[in-house]
Protein backbone atom coordinates (compact mmCIF):
# COMPACT_ATOMS: atom_id res chain seq x y z
CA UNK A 1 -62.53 -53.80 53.50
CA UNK A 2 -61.84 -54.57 57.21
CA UNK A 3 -64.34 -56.78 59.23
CA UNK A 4 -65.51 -53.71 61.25
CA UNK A 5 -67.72 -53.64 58.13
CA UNK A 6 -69.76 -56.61 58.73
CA UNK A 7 -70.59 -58.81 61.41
CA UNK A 8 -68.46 -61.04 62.65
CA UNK A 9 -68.39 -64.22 65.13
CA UNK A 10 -65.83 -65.44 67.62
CA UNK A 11 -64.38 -68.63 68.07
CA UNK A 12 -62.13 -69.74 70.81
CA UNK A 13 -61.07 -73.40 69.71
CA UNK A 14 -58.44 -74.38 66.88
CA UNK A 15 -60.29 -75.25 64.03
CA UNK A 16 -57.16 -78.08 63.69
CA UNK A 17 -57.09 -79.89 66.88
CA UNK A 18 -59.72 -78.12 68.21
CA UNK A 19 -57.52 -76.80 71.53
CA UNK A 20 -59.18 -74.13 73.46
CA UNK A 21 -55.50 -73.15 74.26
CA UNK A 22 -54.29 -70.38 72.19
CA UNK A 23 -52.28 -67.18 72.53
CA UNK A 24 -52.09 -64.10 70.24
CA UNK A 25 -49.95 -63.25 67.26
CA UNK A 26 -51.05 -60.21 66.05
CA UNK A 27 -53.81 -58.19 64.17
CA UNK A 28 -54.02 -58.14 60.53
CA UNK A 29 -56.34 -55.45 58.96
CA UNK A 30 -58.92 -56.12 61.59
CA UNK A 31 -58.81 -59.52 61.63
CA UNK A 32 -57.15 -61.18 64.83
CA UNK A 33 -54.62 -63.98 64.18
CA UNK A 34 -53.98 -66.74 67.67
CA UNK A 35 -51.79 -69.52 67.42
CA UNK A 36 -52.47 -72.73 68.77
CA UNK A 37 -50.68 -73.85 72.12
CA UNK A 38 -51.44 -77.94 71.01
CA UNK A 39 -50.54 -77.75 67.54
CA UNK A 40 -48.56 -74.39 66.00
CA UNK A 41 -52.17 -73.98 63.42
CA UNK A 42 -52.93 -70.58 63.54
CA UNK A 43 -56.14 -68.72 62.80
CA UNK A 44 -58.61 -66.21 62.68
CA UNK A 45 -60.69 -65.56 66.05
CA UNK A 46 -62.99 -63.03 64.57
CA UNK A 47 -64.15 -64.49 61.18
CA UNK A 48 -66.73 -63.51 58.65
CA UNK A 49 -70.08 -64.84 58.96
CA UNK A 50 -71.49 -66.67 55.76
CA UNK A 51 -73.18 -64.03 54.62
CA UNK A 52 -69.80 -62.34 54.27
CA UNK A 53 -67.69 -65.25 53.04
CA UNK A 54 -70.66 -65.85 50.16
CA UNK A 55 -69.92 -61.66 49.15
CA UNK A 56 -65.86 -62.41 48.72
CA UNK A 57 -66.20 -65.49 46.80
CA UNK A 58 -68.69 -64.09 44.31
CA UNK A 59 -68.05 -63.04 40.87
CA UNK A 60 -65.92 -59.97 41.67
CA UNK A 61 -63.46 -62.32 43.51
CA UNK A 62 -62.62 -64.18 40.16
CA UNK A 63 -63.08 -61.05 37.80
CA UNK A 64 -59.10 -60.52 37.53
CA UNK A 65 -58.36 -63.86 37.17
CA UNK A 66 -61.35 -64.37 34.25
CA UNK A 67 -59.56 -61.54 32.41
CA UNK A 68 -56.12 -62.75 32.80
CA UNK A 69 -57.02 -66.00 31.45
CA UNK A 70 -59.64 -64.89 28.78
CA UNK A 71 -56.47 -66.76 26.26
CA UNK A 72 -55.41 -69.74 28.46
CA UNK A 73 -53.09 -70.81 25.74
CA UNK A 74 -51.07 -68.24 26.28
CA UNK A 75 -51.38 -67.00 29.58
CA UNK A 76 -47.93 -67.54 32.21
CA UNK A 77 -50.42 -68.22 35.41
CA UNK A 78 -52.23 -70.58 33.51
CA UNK A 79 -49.34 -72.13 32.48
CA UNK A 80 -47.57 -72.71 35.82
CA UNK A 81 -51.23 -74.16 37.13
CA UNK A 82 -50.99 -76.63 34.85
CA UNK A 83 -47.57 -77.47 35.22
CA UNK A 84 -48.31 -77.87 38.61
CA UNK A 85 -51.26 -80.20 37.94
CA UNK A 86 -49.36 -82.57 36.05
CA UNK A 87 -46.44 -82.77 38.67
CA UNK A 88 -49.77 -83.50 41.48
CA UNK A 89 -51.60 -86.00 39.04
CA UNK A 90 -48.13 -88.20 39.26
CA UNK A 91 -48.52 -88.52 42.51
CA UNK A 92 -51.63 -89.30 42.37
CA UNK A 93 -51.02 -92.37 40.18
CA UNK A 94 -48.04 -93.20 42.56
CA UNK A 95 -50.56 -93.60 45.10
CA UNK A 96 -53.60 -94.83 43.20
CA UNK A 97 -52.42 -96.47 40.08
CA UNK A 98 -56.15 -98.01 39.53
CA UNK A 99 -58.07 -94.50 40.19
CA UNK A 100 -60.65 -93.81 37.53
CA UNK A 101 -62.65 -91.18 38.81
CA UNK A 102 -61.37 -87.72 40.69
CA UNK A 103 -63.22 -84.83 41.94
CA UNK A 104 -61.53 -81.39 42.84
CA UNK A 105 -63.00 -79.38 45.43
CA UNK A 106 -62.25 -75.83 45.44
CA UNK A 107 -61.69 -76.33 41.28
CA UNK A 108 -62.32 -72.23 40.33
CA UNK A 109 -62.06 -71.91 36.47
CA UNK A 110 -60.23 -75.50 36.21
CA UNK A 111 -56.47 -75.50 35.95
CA UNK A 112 -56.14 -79.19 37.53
CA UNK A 113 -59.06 -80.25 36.18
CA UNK A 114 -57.93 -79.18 32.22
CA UNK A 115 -55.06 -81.38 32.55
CA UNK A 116 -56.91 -84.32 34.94
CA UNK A 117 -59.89 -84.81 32.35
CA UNK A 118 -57.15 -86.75 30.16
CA UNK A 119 -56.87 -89.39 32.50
CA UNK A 120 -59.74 -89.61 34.98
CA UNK A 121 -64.01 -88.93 34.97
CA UNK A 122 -63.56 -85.70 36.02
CA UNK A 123 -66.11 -83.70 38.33
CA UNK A 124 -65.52 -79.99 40.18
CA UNK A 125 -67.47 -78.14 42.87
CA UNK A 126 -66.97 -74.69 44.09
CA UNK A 127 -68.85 -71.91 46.02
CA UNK A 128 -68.25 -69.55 42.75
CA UNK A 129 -71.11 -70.45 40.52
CA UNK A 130 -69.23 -68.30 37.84
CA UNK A 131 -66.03 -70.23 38.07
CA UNK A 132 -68.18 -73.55 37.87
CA UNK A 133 -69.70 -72.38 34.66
CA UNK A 134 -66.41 -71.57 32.99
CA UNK A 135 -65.32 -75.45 33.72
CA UNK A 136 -68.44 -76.27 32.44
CA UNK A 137 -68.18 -73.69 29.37
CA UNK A 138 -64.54 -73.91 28.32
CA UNK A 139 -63.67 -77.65 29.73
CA UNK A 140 -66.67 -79.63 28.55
CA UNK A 141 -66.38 -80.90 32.57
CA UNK A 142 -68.88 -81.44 35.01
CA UNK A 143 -68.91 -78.79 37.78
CA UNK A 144 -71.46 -77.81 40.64
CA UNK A 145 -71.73 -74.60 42.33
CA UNK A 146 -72.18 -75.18 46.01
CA UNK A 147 -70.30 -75.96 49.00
CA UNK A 148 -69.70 -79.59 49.18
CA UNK A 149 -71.91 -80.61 51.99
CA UNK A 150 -75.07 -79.42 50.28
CA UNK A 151 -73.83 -81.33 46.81
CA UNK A 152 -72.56 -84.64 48.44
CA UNK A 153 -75.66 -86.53 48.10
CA UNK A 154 -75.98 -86.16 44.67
CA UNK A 155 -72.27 -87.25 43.97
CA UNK A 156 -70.95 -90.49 43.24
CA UNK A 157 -67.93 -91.75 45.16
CA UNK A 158 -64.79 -91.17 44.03
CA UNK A 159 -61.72 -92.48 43.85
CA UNK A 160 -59.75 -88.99 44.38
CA UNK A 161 -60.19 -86.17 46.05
CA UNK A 162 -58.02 -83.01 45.18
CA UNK A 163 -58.58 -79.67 48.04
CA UNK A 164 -55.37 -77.72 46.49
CA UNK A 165 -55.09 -74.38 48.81
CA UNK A 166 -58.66 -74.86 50.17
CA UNK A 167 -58.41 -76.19 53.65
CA UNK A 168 -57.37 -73.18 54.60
CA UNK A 169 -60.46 -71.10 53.04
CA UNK A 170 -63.22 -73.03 54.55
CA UNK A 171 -64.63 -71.86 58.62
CA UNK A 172 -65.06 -75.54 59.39
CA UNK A 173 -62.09 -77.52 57.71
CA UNK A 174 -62.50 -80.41 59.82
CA UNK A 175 -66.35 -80.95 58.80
CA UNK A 176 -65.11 -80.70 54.85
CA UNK A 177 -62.69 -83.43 55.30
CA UNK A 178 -65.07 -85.65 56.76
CA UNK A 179 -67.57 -84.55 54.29
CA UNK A 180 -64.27 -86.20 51.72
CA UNK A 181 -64.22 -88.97 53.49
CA UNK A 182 -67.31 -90.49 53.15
CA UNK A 183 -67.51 -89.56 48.82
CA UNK A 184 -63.87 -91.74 49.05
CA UNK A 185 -63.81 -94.86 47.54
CA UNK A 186 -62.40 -97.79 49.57
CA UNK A 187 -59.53 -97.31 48.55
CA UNK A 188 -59.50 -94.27 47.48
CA UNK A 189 -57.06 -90.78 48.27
CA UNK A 190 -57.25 -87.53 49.13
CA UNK A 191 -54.54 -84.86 47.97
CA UNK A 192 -54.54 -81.59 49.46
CA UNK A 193 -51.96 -78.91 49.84
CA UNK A 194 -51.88 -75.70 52.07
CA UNK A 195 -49.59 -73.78 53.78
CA UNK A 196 -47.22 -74.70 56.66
CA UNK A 197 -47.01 -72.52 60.00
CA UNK A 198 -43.59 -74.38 60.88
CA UNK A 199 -41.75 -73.23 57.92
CA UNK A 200 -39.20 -70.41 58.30
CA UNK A 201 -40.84 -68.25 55.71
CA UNK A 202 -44.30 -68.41 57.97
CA UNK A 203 -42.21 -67.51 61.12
CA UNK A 204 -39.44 -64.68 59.66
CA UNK A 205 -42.02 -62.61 58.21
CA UNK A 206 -45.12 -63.13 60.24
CA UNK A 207 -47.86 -61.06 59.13
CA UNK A 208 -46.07 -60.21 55.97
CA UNK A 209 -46.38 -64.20 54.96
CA UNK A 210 -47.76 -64.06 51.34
CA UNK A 211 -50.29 -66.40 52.31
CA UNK A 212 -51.49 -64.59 55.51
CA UNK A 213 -54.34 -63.21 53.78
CA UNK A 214 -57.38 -63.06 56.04
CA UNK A 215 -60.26 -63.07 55.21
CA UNK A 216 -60.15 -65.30 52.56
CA UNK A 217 -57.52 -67.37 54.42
CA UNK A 218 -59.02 -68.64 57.89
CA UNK A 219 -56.71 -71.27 59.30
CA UNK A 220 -53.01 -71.55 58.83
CA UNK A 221 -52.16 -74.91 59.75
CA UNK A 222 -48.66 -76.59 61.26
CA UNK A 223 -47.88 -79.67 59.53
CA UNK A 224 -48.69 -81.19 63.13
CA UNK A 225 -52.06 -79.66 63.40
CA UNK A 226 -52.75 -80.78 59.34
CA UNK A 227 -52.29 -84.75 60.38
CA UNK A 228 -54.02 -84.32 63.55
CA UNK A 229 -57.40 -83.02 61.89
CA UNK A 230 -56.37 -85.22 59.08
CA UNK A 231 -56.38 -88.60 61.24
CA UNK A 232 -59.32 -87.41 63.46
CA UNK A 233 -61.37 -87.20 60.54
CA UNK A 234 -60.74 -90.97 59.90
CA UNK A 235 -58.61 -90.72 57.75
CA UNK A 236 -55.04 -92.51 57.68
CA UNK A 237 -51.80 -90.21 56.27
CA UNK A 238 -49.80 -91.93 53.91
CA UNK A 239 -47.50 -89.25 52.42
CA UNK A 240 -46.26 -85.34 53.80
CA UNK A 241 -43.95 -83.57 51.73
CA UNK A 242 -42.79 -79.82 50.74
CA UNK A 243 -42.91 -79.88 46.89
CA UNK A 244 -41.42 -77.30 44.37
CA UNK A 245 -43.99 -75.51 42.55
CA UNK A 246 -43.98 -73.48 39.04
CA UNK A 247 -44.79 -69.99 39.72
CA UNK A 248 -45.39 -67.15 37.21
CA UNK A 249 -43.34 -63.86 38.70
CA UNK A 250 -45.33 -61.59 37.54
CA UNK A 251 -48.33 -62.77 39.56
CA UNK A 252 -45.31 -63.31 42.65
CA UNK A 253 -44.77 -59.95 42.02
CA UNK A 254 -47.93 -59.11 42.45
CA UNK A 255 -48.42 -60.74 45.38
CA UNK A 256 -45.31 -59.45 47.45
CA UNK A 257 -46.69 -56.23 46.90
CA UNK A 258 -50.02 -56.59 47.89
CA UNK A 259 -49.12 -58.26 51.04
CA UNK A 260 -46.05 -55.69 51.67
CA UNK A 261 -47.84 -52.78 50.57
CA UNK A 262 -46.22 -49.22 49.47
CA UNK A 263 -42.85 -50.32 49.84
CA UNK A 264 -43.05 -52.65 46.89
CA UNK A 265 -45.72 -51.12 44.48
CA UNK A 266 -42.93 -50.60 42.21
CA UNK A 267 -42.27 -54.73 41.73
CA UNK A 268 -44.89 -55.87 39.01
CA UNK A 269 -43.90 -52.96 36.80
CA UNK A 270 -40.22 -53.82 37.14
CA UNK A 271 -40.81 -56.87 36.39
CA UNK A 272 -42.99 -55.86 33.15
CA UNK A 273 -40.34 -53.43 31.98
CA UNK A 274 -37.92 -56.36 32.69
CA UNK A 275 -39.94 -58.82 30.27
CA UNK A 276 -40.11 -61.20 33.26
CA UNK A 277 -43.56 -60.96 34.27
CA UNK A 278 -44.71 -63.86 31.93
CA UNK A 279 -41.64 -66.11 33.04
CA UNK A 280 -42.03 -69.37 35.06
CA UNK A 281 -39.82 -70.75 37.58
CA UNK A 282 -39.48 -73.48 40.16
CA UNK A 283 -39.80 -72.35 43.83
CA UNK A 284 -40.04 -73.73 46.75
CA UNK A 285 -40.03 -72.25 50.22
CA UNK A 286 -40.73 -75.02 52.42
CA UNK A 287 -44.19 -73.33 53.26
CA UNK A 288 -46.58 -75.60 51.60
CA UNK A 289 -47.53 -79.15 52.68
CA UNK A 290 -48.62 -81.73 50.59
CA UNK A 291 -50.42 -84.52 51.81
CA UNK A 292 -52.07 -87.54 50.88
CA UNK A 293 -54.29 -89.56 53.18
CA UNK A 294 -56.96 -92.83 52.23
CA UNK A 295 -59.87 -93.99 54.69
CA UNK A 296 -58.93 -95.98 57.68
């Protein structure tokens, strides 16, 4: 579905920086990509309105991933998510040994927060009131359904603050992370990881990135326009890295052809035929940012 099917709004500023200087990339399925003269963060000029972005997240938008998980056990995804969360959680006590509480924004059905519940009070929030319910259901973990401005009041601070690949989801990134910053602690951190705009990957393939996937993906940020939105938030950056992540290749697979289209339908079912699908390897392609900031 193209945005020619709903309404849609303009906006001329970087949601990053928020430069009104910008030139174009390209189109992607409707949806019109500029990059940022001030800061290398790309994004979408035309997005969705709410009414729209409420419509992708709902239940349909987890339906797939529900069903590939129905056995967590023994699915590969779930497996690498995991992995994944216990490589982030070490950071996490690198840079807040005393942290007893942690909420994840953006938690969907609750990889991070299946492995995070051994160590901290664990809380989620995300828009998908079906994905909260499964934390809820299957985790025994408190989870709201809701953006986080509308359940901030009713939250305690904490003394983390996960957003793994969410930044980049939300129309107003800059008013979530100062939303963050006032649930933090005072001493408190925020993790989040997203994509990179000044990695090679981004800038070889373009509009074939595997993560240029508008609309659910609304700003793609340079690691420069990430600290600036980071720091004008009030918060202070204390750690930027690229970090290898565990990745399942059949869901790669299935990626690379959905974002390349007909030439590489064929890849999942190679892969199946291959027995690789439910494999997990490291990867890293220099195209995702992690980053840990605490309140100034």
């Amino acid at each position: 579905m193209t945005h020619h099917d709903h309404q849609h709004r303009m906006i001329s500023h970087c949601p990053a920086c928020r430069s009104d200087r910008w030139s174009r990339r390209f189109t992607k399925n409707g949806w019109r990509i500029r990059a940022c003269r001030a800061c290398g963060s790309w994004f979408v000029a035309n997005p969705p309105t709410d009414d729209r972005l409420r419509e992708i997240y709902r239940q349909e938008y987890f339906t797939e991933y529900l069903a590939q998980h129905a056995q967590e056990e023994e699915a590969a995804a779930w497996r690498a998510a995991v992995a994944n969360a216990r490589r982030r959680l070490a950071l996490i006590r690198r840079y807040a040994p005393r942290a007893r509480t942690l909420l994840d924004v953006g938690c969907g059905t609750g990889a991070f927060l299946s492995v995070a519940r051994e160590a901290y009070e664990c809380c989620g929030v995300d828009v998908s009131a079906e994905a909260t319910a499964v934390v809820r259901d299957r985790l025994n973990v408190e989870a709201h359904a809701g953006d986080l401005r509308s359940r901030a009041p009713s939250l305690n601070p904490k003394d983390v603050i996960c957003m793994l690949d969410v930044v980049e989801h939300v129309p107003d990134p800059a008013d979530v992370l100062e939303t963050v910053r006032t649930l933090l602690t005072r001493r408190g951190i925020i993790l989040l990881t997203t994509g990179d705009t000044d990695s090679l990957v981004c800038r070889m393939t373009g509009r074939a990135w595997h993560l240029m996937t508008p609309p659910e993906h609304l700003t793609f940020f340079s690691k420069t326009g990430l600290i600036r939105m980071v720091e004008r938030c009030g918060l202070s950056v204390e750690h930027v890295s690229h970090r290898p992540v565990a990745a399942n290749i059949g869901y790669m697979a299935e990626k690379i052809a959905a974002v390349m289209g007909p030439p590489l339908r064929w890849l999942p079912r190679l892969t199946s035929l291959c027995a690789l699908a439910k494999k997990d390897v490291d990867v890293n392609l220099l195209d995702v940012v992690t980053l840990i900031a605490r309140p100034r």
